[in-house]
C-alpha atoms as a PDB file:
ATOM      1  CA  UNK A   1       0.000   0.000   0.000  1.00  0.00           C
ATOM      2  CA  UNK A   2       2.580   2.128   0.823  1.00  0.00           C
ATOM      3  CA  UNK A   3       4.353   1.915  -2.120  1.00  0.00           C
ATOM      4  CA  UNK A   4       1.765   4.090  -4.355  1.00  0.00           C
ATOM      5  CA  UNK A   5       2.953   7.319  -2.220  1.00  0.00           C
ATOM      6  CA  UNK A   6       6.230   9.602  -2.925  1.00  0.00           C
ATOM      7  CA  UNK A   7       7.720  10.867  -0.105  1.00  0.00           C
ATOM      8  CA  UNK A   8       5.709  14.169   0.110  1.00  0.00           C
ATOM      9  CA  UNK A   9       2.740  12.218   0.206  1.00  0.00           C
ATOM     10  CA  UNK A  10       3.692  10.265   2.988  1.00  0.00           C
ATOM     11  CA  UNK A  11       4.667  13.387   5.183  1.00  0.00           C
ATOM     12  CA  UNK A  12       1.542  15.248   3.712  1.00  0.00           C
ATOM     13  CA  UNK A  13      -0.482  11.992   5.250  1.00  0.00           C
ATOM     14  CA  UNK A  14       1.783  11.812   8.372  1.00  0.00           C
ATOM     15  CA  UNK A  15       1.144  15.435   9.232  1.00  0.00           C
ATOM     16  CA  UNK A  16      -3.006  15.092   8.292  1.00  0.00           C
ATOM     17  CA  UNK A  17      -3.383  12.348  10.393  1.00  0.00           C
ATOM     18  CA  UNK A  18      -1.229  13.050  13.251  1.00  0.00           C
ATOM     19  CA  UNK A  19      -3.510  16.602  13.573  1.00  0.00           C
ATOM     20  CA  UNK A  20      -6.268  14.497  13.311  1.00  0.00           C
ATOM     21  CA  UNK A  21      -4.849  12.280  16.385  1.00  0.00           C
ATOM     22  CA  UNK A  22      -4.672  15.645  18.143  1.00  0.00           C
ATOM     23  CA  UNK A  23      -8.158  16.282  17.818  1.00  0.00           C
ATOM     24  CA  UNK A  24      -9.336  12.567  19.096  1.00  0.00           C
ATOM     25  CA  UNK A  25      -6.262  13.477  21.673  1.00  0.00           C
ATOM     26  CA  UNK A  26      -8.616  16.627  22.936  1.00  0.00           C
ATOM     27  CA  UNK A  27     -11.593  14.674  23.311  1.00  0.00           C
ATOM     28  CA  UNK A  28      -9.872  11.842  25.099  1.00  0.00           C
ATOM     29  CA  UNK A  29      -8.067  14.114  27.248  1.00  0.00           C
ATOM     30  CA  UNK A  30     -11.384  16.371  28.385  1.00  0.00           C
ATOM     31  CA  UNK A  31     -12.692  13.249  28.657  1.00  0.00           C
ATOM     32  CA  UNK A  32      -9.866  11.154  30.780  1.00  0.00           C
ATOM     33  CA  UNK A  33      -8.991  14.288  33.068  1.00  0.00           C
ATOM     34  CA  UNK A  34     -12.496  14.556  34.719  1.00  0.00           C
ATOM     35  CA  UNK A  35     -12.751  10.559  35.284  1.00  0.00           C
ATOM     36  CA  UNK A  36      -9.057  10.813  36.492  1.00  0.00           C
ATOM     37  CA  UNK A  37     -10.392  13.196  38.790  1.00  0.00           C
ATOM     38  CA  UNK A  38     -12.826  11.105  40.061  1.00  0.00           C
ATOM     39  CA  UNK A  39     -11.982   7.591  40.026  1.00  0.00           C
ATOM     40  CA  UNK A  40      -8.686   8.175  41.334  1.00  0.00           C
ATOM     41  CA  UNK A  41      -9.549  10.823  44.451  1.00  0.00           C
ATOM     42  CA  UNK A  42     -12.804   8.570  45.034  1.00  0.00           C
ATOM     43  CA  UNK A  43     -12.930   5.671  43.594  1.00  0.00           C
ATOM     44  CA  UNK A  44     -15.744   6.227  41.929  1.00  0.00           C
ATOM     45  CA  UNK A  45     -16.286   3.789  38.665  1.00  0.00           C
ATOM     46  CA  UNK A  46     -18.349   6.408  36.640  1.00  0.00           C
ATOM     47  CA  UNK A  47     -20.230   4.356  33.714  1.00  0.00           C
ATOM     48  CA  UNK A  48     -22.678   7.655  32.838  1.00  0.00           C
ATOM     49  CA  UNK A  49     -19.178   9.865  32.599  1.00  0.00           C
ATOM     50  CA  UNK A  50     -20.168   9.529  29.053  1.00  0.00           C
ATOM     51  CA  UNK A  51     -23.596  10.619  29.274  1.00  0.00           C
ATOM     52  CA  UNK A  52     -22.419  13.928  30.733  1.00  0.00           C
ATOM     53  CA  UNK A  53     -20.212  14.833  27.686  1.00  0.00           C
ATOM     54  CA  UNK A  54     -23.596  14.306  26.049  1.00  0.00           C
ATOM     55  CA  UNK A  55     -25.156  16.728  28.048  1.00  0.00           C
ATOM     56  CA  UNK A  56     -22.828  19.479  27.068  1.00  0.00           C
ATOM     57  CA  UNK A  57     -22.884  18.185  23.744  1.00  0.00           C
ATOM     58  CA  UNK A  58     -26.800  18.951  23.540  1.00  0.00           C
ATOM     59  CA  UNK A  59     -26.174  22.324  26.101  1.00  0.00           C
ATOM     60  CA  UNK A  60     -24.066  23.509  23.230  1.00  0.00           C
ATOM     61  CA  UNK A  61     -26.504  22.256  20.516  1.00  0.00           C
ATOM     62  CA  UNK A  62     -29.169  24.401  22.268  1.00  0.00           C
ATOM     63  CA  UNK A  63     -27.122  27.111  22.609  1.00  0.00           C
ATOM     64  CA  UNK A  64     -26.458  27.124  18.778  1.00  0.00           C
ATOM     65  CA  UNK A  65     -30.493  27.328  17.968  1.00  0.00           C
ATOM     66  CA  UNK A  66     -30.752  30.347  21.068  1.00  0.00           C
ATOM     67  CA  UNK A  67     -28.559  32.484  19.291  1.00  0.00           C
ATOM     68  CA  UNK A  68     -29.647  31.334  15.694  1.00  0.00           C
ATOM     69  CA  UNK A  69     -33.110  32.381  16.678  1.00  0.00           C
ATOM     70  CA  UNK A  70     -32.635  35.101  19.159  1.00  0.00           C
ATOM     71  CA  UNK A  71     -29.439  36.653  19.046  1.00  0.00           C
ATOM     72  CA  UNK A  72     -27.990  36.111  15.302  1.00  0.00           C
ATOM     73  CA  UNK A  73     -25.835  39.325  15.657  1.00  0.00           C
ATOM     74  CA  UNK A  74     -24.064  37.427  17.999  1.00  0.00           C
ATOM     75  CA  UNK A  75     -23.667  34.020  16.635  1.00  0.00           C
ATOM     76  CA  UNK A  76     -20.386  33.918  16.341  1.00  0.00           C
ATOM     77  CA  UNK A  77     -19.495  34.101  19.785  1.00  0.00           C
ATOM     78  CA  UNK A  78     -22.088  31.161  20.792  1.00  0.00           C
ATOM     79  CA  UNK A  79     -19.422  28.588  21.032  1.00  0.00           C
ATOM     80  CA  UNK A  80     -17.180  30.115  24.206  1.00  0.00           C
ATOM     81  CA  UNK A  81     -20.354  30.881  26.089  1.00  0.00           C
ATOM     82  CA  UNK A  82     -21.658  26.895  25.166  1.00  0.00           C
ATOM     83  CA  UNK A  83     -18.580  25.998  26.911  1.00  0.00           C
ATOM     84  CA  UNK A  84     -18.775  27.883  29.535  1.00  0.00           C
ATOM     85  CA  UNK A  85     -22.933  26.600  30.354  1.00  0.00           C
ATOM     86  CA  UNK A  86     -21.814  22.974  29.337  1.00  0.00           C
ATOM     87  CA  UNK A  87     -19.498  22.949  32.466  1.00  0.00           C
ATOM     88  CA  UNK A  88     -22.025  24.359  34.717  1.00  0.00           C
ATOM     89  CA  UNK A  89     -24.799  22.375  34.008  1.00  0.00           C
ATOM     90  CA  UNK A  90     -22.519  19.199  33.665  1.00  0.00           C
ATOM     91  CA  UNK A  91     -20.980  19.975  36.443  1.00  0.00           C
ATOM     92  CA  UNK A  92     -24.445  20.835  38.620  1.00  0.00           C
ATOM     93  CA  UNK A  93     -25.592  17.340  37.395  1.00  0.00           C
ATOM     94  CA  UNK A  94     -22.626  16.092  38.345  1.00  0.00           C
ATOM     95  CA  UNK A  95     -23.297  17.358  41.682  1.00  0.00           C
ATOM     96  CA  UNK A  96     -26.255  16.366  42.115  1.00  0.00           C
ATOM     97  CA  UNK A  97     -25.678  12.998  41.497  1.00  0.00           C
ATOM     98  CA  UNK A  98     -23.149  12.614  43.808  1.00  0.00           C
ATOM     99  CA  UNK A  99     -25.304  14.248  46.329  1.00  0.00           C
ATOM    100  CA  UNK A 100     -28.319  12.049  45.746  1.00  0.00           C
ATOM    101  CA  UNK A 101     -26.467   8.988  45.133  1.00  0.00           C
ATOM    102  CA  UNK A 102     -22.960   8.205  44.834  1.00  0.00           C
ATOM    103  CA  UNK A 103     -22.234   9.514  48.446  1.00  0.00           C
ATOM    104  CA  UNK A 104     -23.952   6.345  49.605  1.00  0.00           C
ATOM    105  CA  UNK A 105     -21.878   3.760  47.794  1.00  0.00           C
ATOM    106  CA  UNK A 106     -17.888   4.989  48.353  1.00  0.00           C
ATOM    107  CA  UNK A 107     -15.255   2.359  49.040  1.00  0.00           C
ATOM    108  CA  UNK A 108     -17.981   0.007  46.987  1.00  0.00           C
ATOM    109  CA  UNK A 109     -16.599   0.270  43.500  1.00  0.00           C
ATOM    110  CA  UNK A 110     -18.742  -2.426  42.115  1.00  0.00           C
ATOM    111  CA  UNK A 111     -22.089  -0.825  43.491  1.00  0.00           C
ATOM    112  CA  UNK A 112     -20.753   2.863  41.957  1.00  0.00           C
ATOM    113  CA  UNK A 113     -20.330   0.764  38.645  1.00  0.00           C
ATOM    114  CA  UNK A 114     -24.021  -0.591  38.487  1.00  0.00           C
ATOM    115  CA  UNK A 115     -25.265   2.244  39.968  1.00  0.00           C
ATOM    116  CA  UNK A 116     -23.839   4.601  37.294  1.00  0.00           C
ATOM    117  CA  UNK A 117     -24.817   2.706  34.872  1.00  0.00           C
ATOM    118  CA  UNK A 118     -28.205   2.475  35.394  1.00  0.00           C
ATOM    119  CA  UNK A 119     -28.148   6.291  35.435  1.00  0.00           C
ATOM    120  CA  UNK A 120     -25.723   6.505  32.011  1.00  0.00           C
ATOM    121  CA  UNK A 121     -29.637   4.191  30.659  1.00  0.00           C
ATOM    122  CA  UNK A 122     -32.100   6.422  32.221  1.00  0.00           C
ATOM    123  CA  UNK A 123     -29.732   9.969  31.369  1.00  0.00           C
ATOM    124  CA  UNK A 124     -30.188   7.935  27.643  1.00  0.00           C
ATOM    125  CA  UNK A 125     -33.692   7.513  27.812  1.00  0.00           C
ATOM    126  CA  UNK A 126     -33.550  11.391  28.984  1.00  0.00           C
ATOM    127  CA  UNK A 127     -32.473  12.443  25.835  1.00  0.00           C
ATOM    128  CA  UNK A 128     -33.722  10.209  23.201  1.00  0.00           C
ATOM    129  CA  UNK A 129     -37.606  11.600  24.819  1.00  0.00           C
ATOM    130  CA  UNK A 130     -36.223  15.237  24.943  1.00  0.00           C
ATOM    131  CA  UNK A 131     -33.876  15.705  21.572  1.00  0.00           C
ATOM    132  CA  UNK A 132     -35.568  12.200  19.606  1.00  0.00           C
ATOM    133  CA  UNK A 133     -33.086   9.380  18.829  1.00  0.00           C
ATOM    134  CA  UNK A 134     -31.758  11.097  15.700  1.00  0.00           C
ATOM    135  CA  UNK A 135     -28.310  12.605  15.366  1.00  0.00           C
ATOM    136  CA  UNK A 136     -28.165  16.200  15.552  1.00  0.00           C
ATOM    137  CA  UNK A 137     -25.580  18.774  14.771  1.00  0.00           C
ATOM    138  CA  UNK A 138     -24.477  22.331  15.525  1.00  0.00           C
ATOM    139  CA  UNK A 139     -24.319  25.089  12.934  1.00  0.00           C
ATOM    140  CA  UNK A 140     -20.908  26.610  13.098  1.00  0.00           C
ATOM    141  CA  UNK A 141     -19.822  30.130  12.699  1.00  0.00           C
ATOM    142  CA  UNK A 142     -18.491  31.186   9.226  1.00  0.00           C
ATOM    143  CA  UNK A 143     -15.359  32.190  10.831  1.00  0.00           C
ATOM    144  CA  UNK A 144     -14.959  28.720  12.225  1.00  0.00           C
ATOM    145  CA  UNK A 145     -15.767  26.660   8.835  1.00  0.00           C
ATOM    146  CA  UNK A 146     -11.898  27.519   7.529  1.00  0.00           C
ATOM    147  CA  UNK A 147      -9.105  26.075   7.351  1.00  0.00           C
ATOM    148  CA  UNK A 148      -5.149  26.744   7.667  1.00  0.00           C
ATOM    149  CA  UNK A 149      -3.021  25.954   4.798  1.00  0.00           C
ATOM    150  CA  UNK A 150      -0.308  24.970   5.936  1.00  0.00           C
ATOM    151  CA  UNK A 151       1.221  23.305   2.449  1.00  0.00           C
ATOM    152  CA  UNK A 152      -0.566  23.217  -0.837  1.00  0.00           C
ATOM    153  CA  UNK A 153      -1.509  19.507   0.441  1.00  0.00           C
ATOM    154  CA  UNK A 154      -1.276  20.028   3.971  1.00  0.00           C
ATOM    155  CA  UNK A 155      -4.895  21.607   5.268  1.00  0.00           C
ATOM    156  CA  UNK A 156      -5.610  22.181   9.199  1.00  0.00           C
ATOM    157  CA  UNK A 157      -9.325  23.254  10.032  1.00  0.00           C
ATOM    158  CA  UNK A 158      -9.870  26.105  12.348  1.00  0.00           C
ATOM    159  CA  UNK A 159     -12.544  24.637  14.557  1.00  0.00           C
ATOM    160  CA  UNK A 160     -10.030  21.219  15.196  1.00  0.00           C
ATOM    161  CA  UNK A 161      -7.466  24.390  16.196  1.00  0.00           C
ATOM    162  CA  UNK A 162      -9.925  25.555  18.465  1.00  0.00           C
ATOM    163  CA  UNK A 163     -10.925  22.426  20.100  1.00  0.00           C
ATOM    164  CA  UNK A 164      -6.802  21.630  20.966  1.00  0.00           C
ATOM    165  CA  UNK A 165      -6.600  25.372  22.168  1.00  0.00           C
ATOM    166  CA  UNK A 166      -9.647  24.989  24.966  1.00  0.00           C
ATOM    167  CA  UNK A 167      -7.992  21.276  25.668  1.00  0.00           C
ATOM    168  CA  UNK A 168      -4.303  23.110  26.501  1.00  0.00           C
ATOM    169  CA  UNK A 169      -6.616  25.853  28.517  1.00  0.00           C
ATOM    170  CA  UNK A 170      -8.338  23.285  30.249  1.00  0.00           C
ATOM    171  CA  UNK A 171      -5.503  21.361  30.985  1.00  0.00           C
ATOM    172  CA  UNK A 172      -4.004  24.124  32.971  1.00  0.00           C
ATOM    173  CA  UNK A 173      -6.737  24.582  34.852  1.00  0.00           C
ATOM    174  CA  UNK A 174      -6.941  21.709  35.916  1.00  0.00           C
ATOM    175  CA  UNK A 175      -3.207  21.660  36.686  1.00  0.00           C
ATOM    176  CA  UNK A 176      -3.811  25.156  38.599  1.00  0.00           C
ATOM    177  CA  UNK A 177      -6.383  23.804  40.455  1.00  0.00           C
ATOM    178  CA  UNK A 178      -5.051  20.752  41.647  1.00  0.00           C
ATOM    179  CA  UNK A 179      -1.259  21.732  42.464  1.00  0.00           C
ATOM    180  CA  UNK A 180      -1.807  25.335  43.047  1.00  0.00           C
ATOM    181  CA  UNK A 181      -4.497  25.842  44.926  1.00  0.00           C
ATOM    182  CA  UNK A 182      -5.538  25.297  48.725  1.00  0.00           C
ATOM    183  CA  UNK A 183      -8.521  23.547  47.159  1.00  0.00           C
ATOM    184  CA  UNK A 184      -6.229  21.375  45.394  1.00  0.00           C
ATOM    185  CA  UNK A 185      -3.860  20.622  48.457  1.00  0.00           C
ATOM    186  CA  UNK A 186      -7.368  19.386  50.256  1.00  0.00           C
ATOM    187  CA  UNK A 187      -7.882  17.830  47.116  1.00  0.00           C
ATOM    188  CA  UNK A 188      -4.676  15.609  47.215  1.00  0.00           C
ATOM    189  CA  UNK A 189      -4.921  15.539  50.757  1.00  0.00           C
ATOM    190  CA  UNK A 190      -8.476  13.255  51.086  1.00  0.00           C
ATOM    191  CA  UNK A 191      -6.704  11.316  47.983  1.00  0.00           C
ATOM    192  CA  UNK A 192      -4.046   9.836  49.996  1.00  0.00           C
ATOM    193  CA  UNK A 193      -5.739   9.519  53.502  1.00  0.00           C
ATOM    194  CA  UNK A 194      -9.302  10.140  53.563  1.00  0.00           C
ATOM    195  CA  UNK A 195      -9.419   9.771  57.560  1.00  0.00           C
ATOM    196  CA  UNK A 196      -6.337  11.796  58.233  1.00  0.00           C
ATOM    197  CA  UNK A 197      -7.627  14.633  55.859  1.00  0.00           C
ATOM    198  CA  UNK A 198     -10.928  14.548  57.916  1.00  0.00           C
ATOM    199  CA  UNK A 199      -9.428  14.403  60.991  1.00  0.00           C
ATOM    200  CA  UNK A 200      -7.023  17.654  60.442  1.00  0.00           C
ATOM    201  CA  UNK A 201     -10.781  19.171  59.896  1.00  0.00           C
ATOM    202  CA  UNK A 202     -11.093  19.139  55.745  1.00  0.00           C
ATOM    203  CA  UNK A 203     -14.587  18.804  54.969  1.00  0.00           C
ATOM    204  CA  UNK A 204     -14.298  15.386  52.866  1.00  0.00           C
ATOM    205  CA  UNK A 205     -17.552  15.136  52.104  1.00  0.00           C
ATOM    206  CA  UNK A 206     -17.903  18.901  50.265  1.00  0.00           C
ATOM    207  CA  UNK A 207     -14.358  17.412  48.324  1.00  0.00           C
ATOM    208  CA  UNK A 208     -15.882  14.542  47.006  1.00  0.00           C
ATOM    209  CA  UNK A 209     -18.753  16.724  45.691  1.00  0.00           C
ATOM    210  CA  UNK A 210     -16.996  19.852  44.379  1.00  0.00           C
ATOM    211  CA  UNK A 211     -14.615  17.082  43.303  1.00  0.00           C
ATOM    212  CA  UNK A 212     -17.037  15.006  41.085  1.00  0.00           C
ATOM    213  CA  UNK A 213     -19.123  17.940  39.821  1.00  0.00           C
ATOM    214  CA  UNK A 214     -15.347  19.052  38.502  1.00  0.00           C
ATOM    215  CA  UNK A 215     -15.298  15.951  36.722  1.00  0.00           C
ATOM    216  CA  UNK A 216     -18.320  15.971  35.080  1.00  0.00           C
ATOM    217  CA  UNK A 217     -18.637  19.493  34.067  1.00  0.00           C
ATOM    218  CA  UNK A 218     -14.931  18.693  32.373  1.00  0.00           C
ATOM    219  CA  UNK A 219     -16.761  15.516  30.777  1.00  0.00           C
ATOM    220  CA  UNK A 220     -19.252  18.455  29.479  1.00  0.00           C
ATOM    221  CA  UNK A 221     -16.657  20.558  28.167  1.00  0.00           C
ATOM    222  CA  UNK A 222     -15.569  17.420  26.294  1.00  0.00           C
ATOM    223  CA  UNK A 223     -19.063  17.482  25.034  1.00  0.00           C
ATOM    224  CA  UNK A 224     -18.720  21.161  23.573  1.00  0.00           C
ATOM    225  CA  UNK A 225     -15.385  19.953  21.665  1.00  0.00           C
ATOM    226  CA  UNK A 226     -17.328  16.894  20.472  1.00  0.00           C
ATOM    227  CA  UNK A 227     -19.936  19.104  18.578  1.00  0.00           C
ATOM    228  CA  UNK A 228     -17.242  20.511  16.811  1.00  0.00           C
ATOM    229  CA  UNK A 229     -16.023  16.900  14.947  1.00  0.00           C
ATOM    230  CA  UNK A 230     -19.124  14.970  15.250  1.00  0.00           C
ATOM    231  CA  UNK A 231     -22.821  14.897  15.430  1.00  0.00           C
ATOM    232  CA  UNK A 232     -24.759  14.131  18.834  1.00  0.00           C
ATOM    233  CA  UNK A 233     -26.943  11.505  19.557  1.00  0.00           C
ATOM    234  CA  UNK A 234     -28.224  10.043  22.918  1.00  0.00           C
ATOM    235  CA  UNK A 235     -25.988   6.840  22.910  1.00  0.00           C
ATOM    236  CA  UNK A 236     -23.257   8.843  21.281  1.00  0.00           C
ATOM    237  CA  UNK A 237     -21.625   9.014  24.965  1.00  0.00           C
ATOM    238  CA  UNK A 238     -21.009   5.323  24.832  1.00  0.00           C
ATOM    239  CA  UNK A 239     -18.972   5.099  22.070  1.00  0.00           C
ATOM    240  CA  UNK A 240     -16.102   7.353  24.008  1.00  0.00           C
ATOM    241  CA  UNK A 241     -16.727   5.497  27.599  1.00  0.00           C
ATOM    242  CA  UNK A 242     -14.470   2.350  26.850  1.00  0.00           C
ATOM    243  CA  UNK A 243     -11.784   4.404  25.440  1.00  0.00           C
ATOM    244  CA  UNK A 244     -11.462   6.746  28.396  1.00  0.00           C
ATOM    245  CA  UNK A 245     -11.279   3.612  30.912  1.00  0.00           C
ATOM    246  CA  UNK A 246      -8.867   2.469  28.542  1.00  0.00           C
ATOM    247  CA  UNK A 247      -6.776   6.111  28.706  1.00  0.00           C
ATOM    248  CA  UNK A 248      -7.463   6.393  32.915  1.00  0.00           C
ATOM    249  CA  UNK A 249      -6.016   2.895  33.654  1.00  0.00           C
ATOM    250  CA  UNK A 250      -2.842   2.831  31.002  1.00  0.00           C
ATOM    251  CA  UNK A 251      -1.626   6.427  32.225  1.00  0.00           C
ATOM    252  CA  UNK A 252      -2.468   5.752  35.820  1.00  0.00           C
ATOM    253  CA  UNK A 253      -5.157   6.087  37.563  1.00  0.00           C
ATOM    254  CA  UNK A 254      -4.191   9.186  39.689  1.00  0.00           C
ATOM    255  CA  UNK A 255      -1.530  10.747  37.371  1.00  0.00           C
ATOM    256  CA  UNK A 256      -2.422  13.956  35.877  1.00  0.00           C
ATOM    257  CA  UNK A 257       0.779  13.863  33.699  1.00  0.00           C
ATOM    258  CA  UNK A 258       0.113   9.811  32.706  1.00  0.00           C
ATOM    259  CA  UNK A 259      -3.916  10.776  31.715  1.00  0.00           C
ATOM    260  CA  UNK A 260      -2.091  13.497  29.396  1.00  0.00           C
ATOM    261  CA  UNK A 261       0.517  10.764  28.454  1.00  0.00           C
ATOM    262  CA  UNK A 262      -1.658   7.789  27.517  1.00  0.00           C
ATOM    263  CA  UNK A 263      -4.205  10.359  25.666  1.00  0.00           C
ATOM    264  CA  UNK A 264      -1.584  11.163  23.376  1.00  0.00           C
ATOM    265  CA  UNK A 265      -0.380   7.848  22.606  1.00  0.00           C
ATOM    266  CA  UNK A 266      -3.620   5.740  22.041  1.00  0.00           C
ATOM    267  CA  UNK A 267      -5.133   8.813  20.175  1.00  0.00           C
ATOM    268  CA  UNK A 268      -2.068   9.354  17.764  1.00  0.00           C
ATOM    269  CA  UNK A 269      -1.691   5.653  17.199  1.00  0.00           C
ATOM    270  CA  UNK A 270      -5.320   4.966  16.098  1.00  0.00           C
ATOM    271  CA  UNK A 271      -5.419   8.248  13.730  1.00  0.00           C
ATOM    272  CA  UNK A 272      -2.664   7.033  11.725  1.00  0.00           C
ATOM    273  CA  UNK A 273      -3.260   3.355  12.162  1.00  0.00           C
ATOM    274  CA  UNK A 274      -6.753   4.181  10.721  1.00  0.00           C
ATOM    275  CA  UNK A 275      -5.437   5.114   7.529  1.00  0.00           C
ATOM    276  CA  UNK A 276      -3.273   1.893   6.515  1.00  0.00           C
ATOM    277  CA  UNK A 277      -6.280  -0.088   8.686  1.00  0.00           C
ATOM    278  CA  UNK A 278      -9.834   0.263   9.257  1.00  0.00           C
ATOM    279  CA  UNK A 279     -10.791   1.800  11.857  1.00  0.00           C
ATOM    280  CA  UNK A 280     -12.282  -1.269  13.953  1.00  0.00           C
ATOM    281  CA  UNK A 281      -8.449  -3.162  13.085  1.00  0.00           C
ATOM    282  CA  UNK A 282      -6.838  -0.412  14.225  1.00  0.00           C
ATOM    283  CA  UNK A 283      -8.863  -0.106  17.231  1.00  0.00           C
ATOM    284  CA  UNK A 284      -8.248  -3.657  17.895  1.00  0.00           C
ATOM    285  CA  UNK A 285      -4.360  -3.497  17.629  1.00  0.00           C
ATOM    286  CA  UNK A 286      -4.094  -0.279  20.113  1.00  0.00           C
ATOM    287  CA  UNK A 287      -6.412  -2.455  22.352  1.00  0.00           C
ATOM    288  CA  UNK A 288      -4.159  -5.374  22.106  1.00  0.00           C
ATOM    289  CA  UNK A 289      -1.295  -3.279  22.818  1.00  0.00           C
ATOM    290  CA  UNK A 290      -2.690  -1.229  25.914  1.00  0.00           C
ATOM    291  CA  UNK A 291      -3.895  -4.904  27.171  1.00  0.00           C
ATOM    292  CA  UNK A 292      -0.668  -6.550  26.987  1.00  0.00           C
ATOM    293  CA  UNK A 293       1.756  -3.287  28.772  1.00  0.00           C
ATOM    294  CA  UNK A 294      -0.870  -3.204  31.496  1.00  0.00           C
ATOM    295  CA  UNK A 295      -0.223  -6.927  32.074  1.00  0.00           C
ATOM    296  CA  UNK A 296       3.810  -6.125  32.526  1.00  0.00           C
ATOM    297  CA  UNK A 297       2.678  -3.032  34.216  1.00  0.00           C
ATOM    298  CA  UNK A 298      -0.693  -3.276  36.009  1.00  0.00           C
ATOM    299  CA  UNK A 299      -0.465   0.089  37.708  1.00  0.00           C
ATOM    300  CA  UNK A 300      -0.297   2.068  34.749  1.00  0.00           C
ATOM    301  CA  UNK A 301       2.910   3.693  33.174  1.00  0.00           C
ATOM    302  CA  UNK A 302       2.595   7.158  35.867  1.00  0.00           C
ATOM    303  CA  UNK A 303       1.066   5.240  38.637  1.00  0.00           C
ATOM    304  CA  UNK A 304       1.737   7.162  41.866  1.00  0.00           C
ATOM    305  CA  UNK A 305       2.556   5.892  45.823  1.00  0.00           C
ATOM    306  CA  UNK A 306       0.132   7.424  47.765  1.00  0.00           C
ATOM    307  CA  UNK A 307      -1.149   6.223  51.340  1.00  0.00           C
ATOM    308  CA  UNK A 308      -4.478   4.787  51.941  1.00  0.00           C
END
């Protein structure tokens, strides 16, 4: 196959496809850091993680038709304050959920997972009665619709710019938040002993709920991005789940920097495998791959030591 190419078309492909793995990369990342955030601080096993990118997918969507209808002068500015809702109400679902529910099940991982996936059916069920079972899609801005040439073969799109620049801004939030901030040293502090941390007179429980509602209004930023590649539908959620699992547990389950680490990897090497493979084949292989490291190293590849 690869004899058909010169050169230039090679690097032409390499480059295409490697940008493309950057844009999967954003969506796995968004996606990875807020189940990072909460599987490895509470050890939480968050099956509807991917119905909350779904929410901000469709909290964008509607914020798309509000300014179509009501506010067209302003349309092209809909996107940034989508983003902005699709954390809040993500992340006051999230909330909520852990309020009315996971609170009740820590330190009983297997409950959280049945649990939570109950609610990823009925959160399903939600949207299929609300938005119909049919994909839907956002209208972007013209200014968005572009693309950078960056060779006379060699095309980047603006909005898959866009979606890497909120994933580096979000990323350093994140970062900020959870190694610069006093809320981040309580944070880190109920991560490695839970009964210490409460003792010294950190409110664990308000933690675990800010902590999880951070998660899941990051899963709905993801959801934002998502609307920016792909069309939304109420199982589209569950197409994403498996693969962030897959990211959490080969970076480590508590490592910022391996979450950022494995995204990279498993995202680059199914963009370009999907061009000399299917994509299902090429799925399979990084699966394969992950599978067999993890069995040499179980932990992850950035697992941290921390005290229980």
């Amino acid at each position: 196959m690869l004899s058909g190419y010169s050169f230039n078309d090679l690097a032409s492909i390499f480059v295409m496809q490697s940008f493309a793995g950057l844009i999967l990369f954003s969506v796995f990342l968004l996606m990875a850091l807020g189940l990072a955030i909460v599987f490895g601080q509470m050890g939480v096993i968050n099956m509807a993680h991917g119905e909350f990118m779904i929410l901000g997918a469709y909290t964008t969507y509607l914020c798309s038709y509000v300014f179509a209808q009501w506010a067209p002068a302003l349309f092209g500015l809909y996107f940034f304050v989508a983003v902005v809702l699709a954390f809040i109400v993500a992340g006051t679902a999230g909330m909520f959920l852990e309020w009315s529910l996971i609170r009740f099940l820590y330190k009983r991982p297997l409950d959280t997972l049945l649990a939570t996936w109950g609610v990823s059916l009925i959160l399903q069920q939600v949207f299929r009665s609300i938005f119909g079972a049919r994909e839907v899609g956002v209208t972007l801005p013209d200014w968005m619709m572009g693309s950078w040439n960056l060779s006379d073969t060699i095309q980047i799109p603006i909005n898959g710019m866009i979606v890497i620049a909120i994933t580096l801004l979000i990323t350093g939030v994140i970062y900020a938040l959870l190694y610069k901030s006093g809320w981040g040293k309580q944070v880190r502090a109920v991560m490695q002993n839970r009964t210490m941390a409460g003792n010294v007179g950190i409110n664990t429980e308000r933690v675990d709920r800010f902590t999880f509602g951070l998660g899941c209004g990051v899963a709905g930023v993801a959801g934002s991005a998502f609307t920016m590649i792909g069309s939304t539908s109420p199982t589209a959620g569950q197409q994403y789940i498996v693969d962030t699992f897959l990211v959490v547990a080969f970076g480590g389950t508590e490592s910022l920097g391996g979450t950022i680490a494995s995204s990279f990897s498993i995202s680059q090497a199914r963009s370009i495998l999907e061009f000399f493979l299917n994509g299902s084949m090429a799925q399979v292989l990084v699966l394969l791959t992950v599978i067999g490291i993890l069995m040499l190293r179980p932990q992850g590849l950035f697992a941290l030591k921390v005290r229980r």
